[in-house]
N, C-alpha and C. Protein backbone atom coordinates (compact mmCIF):
# COMPACT_ATOMS: atom_id res chain seq x y z
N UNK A 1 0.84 -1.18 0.00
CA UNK A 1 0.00 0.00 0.00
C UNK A 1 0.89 1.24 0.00
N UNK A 2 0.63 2.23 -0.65
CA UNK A 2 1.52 3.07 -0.87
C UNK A 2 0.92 4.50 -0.28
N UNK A 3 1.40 5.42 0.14
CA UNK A 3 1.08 6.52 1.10
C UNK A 3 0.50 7.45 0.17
N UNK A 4 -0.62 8.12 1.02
CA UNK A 4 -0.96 9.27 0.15
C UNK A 4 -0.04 10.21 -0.24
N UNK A 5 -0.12 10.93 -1.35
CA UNK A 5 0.83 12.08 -1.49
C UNK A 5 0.61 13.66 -0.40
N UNK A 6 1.49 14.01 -0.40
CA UNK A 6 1.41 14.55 0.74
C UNK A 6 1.04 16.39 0.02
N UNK A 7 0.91 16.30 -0.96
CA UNK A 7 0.55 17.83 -1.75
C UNK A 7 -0.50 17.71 -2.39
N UNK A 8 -1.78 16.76 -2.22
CA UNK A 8 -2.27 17.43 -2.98
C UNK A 8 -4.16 15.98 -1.47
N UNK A 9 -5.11 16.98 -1.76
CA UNK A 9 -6.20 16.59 -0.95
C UNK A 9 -6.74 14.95 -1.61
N UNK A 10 -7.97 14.71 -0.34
CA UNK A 10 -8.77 13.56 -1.46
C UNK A 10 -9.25 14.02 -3.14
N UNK A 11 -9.30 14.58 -3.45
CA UNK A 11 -10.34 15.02 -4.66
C UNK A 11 -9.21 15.82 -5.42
N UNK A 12 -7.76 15.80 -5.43
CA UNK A 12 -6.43 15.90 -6.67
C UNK A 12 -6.38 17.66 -6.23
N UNK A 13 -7.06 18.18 -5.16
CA UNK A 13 -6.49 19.52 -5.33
C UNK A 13 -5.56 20.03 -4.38
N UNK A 14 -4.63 20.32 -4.79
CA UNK A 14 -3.11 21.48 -4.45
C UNK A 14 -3.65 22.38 -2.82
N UNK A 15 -3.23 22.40 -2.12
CA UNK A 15 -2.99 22.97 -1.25
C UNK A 15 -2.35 24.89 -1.17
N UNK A 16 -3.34 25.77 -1.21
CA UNK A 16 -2.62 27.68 -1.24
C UNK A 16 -1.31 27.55 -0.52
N UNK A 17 -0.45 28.10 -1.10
CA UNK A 17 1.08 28.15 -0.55
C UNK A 17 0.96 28.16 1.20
N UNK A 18 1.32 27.79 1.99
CA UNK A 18 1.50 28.56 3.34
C UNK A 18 2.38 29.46 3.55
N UNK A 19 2.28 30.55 3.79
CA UNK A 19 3.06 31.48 4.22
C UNK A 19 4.07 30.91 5.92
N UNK A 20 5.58 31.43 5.38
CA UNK A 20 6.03 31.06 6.82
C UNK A 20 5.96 31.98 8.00
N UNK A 21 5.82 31.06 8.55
CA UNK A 21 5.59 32.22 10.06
C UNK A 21 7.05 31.34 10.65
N UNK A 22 7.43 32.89 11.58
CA UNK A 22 8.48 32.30 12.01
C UNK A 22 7.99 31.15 13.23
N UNK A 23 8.67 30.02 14.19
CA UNK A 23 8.08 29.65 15.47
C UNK A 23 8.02 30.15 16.37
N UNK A 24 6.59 30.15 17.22
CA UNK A 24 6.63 30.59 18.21
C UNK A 24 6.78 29.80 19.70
N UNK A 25 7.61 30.18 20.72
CA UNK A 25 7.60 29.81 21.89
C UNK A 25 7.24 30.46 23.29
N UNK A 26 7.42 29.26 23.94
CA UNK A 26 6.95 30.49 25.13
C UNK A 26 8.06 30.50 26.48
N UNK A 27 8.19 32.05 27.16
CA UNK A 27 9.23 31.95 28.12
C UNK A 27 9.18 31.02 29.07
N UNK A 28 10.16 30.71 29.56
CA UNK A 28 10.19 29.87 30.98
C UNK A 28 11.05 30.24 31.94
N UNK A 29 11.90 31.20 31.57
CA UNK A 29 13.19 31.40 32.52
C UNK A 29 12.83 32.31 33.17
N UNK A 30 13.11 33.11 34.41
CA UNK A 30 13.20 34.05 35.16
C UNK A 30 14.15 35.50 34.29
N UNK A 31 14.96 34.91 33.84
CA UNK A 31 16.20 36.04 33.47
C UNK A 31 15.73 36.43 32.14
N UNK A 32 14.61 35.48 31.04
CA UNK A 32 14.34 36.43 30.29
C UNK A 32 12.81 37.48 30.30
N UNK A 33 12.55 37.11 31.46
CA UNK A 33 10.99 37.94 31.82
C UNK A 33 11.52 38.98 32.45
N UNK A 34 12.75 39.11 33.22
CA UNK A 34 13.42 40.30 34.03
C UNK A 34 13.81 41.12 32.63
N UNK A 35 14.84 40.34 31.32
CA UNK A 35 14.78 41.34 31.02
C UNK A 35 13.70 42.08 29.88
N UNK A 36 12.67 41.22 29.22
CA UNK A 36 11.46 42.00 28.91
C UNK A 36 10.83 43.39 30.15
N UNK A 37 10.88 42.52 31.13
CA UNK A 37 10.30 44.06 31.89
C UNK A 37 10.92 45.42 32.16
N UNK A 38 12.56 45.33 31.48
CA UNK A 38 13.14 46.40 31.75
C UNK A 38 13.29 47.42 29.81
N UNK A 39 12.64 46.40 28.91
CA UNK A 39 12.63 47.00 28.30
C UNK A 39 11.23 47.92 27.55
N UNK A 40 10.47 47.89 26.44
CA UNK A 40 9.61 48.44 26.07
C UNK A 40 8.39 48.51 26.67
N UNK A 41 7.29 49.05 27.00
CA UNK A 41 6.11 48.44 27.71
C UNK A 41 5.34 49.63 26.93
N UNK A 42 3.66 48.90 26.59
CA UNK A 42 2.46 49.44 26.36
C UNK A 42 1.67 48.76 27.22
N UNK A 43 1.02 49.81 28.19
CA UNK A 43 -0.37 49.19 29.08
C UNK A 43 -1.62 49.26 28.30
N UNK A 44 -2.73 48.24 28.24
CA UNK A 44 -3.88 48.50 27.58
C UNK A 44 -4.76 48.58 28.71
N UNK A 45 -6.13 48.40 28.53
CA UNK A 45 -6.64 48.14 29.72
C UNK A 45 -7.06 47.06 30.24
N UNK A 46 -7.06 45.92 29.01
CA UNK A 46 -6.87 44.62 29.39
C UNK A 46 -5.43 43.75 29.94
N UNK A 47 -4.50 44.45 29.32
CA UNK A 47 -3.22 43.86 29.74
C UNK A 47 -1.84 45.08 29.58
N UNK A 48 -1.27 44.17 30.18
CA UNK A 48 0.19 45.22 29.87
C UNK A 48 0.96 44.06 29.28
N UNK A 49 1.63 44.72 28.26
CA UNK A 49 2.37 44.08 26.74
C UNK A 49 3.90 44.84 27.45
N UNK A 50 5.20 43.91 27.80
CA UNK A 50 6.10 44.04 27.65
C UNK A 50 7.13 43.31 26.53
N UNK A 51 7.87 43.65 26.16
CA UNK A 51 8.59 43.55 24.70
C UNK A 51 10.28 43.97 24.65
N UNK A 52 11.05 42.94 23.97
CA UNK A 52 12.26 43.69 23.64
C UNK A 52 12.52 42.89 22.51
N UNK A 53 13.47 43.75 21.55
CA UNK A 53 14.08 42.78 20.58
C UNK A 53 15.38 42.10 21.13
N UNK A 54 15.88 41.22 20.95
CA UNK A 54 16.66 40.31 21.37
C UNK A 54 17.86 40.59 20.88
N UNK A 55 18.12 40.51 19.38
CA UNK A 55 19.15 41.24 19.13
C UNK A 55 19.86 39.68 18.40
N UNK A 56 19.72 38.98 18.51
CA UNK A 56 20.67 37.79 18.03
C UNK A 56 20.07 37.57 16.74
N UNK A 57 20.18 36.23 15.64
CA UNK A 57 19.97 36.04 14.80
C UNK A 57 19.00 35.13 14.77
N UNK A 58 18.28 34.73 15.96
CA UNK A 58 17.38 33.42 16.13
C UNK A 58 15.67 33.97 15.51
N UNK A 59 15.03 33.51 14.60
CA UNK A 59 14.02 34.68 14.15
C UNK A 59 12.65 34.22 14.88
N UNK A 60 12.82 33.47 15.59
CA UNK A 60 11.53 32.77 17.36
C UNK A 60 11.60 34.15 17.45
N UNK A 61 9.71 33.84 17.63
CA UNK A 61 9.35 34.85 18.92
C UNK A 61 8.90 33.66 20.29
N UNK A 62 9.35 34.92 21.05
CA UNK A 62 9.09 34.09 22.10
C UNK A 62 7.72 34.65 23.50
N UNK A 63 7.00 34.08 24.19
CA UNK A 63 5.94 34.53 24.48
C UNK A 63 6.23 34.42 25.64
N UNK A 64 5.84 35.10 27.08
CA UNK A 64 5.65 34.82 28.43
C UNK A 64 4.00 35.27 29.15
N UNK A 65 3.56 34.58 30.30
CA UNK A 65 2.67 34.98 30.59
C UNK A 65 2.75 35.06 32.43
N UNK A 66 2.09 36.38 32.70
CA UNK A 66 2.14 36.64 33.78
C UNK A 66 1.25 36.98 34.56
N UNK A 67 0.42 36.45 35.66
CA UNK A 67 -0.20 37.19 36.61
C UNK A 67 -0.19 37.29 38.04
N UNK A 68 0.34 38.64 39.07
CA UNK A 68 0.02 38.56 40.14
C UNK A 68 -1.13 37.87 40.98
N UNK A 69 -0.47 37.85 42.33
CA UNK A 69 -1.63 37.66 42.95
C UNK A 69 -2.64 38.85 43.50
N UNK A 70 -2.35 39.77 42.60
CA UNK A 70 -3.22 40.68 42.71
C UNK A 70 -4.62 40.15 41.69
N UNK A 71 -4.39 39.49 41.06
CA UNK A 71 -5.95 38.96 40.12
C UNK A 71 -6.81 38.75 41.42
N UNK A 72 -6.02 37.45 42.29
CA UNK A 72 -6.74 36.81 43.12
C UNK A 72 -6.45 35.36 43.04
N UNK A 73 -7.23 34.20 43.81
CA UNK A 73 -6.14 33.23 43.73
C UNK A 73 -5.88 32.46 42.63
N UNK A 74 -5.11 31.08 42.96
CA UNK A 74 -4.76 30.41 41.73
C UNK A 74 -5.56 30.06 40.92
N UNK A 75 -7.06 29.59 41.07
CA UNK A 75 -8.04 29.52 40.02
C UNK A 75 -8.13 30.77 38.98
N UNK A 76 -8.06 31.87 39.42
CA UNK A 76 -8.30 33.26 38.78
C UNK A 76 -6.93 33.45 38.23
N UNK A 77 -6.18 33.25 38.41
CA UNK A 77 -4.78 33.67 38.20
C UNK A 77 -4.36 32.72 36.79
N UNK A 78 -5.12 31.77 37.08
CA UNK A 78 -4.69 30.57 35.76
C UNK A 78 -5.89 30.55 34.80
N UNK A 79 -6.77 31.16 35.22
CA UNK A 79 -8.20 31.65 34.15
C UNK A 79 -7.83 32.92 33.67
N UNK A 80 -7.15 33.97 33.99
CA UNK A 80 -6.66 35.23 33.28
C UNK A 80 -5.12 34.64 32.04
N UNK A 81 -3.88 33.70 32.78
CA UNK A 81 -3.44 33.09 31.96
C UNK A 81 -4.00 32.52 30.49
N UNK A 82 -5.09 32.12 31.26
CA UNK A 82 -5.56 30.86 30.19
C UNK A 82 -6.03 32.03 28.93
N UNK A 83 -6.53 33.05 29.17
CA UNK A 83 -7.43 34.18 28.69
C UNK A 83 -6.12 34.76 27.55
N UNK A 84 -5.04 34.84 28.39
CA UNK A 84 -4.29 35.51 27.38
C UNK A 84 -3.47 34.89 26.37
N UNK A 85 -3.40 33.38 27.06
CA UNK A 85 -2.98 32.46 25.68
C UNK A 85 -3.94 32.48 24.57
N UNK A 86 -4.83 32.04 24.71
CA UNK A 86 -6.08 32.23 23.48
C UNK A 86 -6.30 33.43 22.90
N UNK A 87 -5.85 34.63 23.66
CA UNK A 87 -5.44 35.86 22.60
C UNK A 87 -4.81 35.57 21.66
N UNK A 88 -3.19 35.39 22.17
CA UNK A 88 -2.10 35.00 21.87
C UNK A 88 -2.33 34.39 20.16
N UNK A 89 -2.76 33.20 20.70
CA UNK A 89 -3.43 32.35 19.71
C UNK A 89 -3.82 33.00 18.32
N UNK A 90 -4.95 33.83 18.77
CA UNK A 90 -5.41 34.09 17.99
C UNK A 90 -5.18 35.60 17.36
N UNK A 91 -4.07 36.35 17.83
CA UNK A 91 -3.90 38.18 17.17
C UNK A 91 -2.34 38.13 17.13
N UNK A 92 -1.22 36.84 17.88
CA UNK A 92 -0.27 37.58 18.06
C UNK A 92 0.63 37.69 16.55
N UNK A 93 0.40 36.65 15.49
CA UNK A 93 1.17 36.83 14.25
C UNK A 93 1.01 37.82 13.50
N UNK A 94 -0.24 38.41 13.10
CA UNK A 94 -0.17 39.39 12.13
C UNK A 94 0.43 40.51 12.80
N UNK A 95 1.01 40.67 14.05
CA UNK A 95 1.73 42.05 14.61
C UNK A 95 2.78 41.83 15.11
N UNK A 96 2.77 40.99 15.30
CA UNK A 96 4.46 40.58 15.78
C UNK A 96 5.65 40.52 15.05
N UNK A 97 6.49 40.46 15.72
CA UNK A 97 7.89 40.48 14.62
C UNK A 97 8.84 40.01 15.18
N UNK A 98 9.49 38.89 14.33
CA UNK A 98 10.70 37.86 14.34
C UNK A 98 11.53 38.26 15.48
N UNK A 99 12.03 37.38 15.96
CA UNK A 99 13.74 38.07 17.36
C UNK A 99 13.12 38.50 18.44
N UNK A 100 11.90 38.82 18.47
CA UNK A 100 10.83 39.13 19.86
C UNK A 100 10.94 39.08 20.97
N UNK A 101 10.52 39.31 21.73
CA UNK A 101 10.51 38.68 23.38
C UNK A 101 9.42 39.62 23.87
N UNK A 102 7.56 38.65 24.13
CA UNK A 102 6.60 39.35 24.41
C UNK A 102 6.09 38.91 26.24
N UNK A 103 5.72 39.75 26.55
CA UNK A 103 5.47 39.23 28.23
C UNK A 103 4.40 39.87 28.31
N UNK A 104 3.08 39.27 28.20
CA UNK A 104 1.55 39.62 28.91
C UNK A 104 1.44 39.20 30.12
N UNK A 105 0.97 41.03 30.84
CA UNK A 105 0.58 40.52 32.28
C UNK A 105 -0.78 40.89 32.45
N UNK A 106 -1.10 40.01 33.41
CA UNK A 106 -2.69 39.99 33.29
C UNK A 106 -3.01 41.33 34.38
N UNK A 107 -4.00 42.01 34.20
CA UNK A 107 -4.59 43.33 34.91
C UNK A 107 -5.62 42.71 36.24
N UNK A 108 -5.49 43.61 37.28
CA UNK A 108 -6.30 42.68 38.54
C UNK A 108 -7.68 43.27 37.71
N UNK A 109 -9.02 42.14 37.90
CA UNK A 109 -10.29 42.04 37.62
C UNK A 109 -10.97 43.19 36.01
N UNK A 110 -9.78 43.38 35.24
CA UNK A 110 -9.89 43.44 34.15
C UNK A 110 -10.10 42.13 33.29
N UNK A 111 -8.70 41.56 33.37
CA UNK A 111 -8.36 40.61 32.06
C UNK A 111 -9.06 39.64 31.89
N UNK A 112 -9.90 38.86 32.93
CA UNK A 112 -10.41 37.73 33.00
C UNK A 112 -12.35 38.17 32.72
N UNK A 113 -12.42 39.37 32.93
CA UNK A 113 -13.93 39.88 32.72
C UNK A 113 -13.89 40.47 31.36
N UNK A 114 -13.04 40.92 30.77
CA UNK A 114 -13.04 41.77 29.61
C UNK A 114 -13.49 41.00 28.76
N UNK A 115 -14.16 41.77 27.78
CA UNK A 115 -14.38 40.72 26.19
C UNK A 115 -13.33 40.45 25.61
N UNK A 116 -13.43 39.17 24.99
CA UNK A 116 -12.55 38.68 24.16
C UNK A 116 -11.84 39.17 23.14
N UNK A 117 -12.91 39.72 22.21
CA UNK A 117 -12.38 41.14 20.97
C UNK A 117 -11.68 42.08 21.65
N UNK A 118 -12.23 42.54 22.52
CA UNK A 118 -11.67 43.92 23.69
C UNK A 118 -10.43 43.35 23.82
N UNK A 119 -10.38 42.20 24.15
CA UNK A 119 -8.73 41.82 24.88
C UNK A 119 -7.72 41.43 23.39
N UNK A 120 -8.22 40.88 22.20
CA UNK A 120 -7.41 40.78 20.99
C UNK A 120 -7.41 42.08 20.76
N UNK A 121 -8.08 43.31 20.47
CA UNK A 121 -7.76 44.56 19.92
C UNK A 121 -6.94 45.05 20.65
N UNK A 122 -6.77 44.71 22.03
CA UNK A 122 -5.78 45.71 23.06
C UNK A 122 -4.60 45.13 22.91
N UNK A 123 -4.26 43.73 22.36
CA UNK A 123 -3.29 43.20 22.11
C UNK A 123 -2.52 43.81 20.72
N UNK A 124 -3.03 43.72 19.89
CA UNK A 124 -2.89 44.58 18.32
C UNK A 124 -2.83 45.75 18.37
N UNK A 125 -2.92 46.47 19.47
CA UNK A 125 -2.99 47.80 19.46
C UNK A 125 -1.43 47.97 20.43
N UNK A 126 -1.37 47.61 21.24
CA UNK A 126 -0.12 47.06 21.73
C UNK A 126 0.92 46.91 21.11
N UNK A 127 0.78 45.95 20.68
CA UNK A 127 2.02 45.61 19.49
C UNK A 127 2.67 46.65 18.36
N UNK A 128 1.10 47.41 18.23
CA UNK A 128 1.45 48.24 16.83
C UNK A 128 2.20 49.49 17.57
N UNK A 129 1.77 49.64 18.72
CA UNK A 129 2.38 50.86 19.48
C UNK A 129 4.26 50.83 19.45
N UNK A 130 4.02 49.22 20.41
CA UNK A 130 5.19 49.29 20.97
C UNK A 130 6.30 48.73 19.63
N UNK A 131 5.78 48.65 18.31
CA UNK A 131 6.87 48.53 17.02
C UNK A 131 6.83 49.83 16.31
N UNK A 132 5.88 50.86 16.58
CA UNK A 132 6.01 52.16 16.20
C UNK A 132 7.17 52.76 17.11
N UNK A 133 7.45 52.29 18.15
CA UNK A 133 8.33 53.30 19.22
C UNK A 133 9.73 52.99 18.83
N UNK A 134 9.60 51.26 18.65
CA UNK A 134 11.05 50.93 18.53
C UNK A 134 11.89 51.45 17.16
């Protein structure tokens, strides 16, 4: 039995080019969230967007997510998380840019009540700010 071909659907049709996106990851270290927070920042009112370019040749963006315990406790704290990955998800490529380093922190009893659109537009609006400055 021989494998389907891998370019083209059931019914012989071609697949629209994909455009590359560079990969995205997400922070884990302490030392690179210290230094996102010392560099660029746009507050929205759903979140605050910290940012730096990195400067090396690696073209990852890379993502972090943050919330005090000022949200409230760990259920709330990991439901405002959860809130800003699925932004993420869904607004952070068309504004972002290669070599990155993005750190969303979640806002106390904003981020987790806000609308969803509300919280992707404040994200895009963010981004566009804080690549206009740089």
């Amino acid at each position: 039995m021989t494998p389907p071909e891998a370019s083209s659907d059931t019914r012989g049709n071609t697949p629209p080019a994909v455009l590359s996106c560079p990969p995205v990851t997400v922070l884990r270290h302490r030392a690179d969230f210290l230094r996102a927070a010392r560099a660029l920042r746009r507050g929205t009112d759903g979140m605050l967007v910290q940012a730096r370019h990195r400067d090396d040749e690696d073209p990852t963006i890379r993502v972090g997510y943050t919330c005090s315990k000022k949200i409230g406790n760990a259920v709330a704290r990991n439901r405002a998380k959860r809130r800003l990955r699925a932004v993420v998800a869904e607004a952070l490529l068309p504004a972002a840019q290669p070599g990155w380093d993005y750190v969303l922190v979640g806002r106390p009893g904003v981020t987790i009540d806000r609308d969803f659109q509300a919280l992707k537009g404040d994200l895009t609006y963010a981004l566009r700010k804080i690549h206009a400055a740089s």
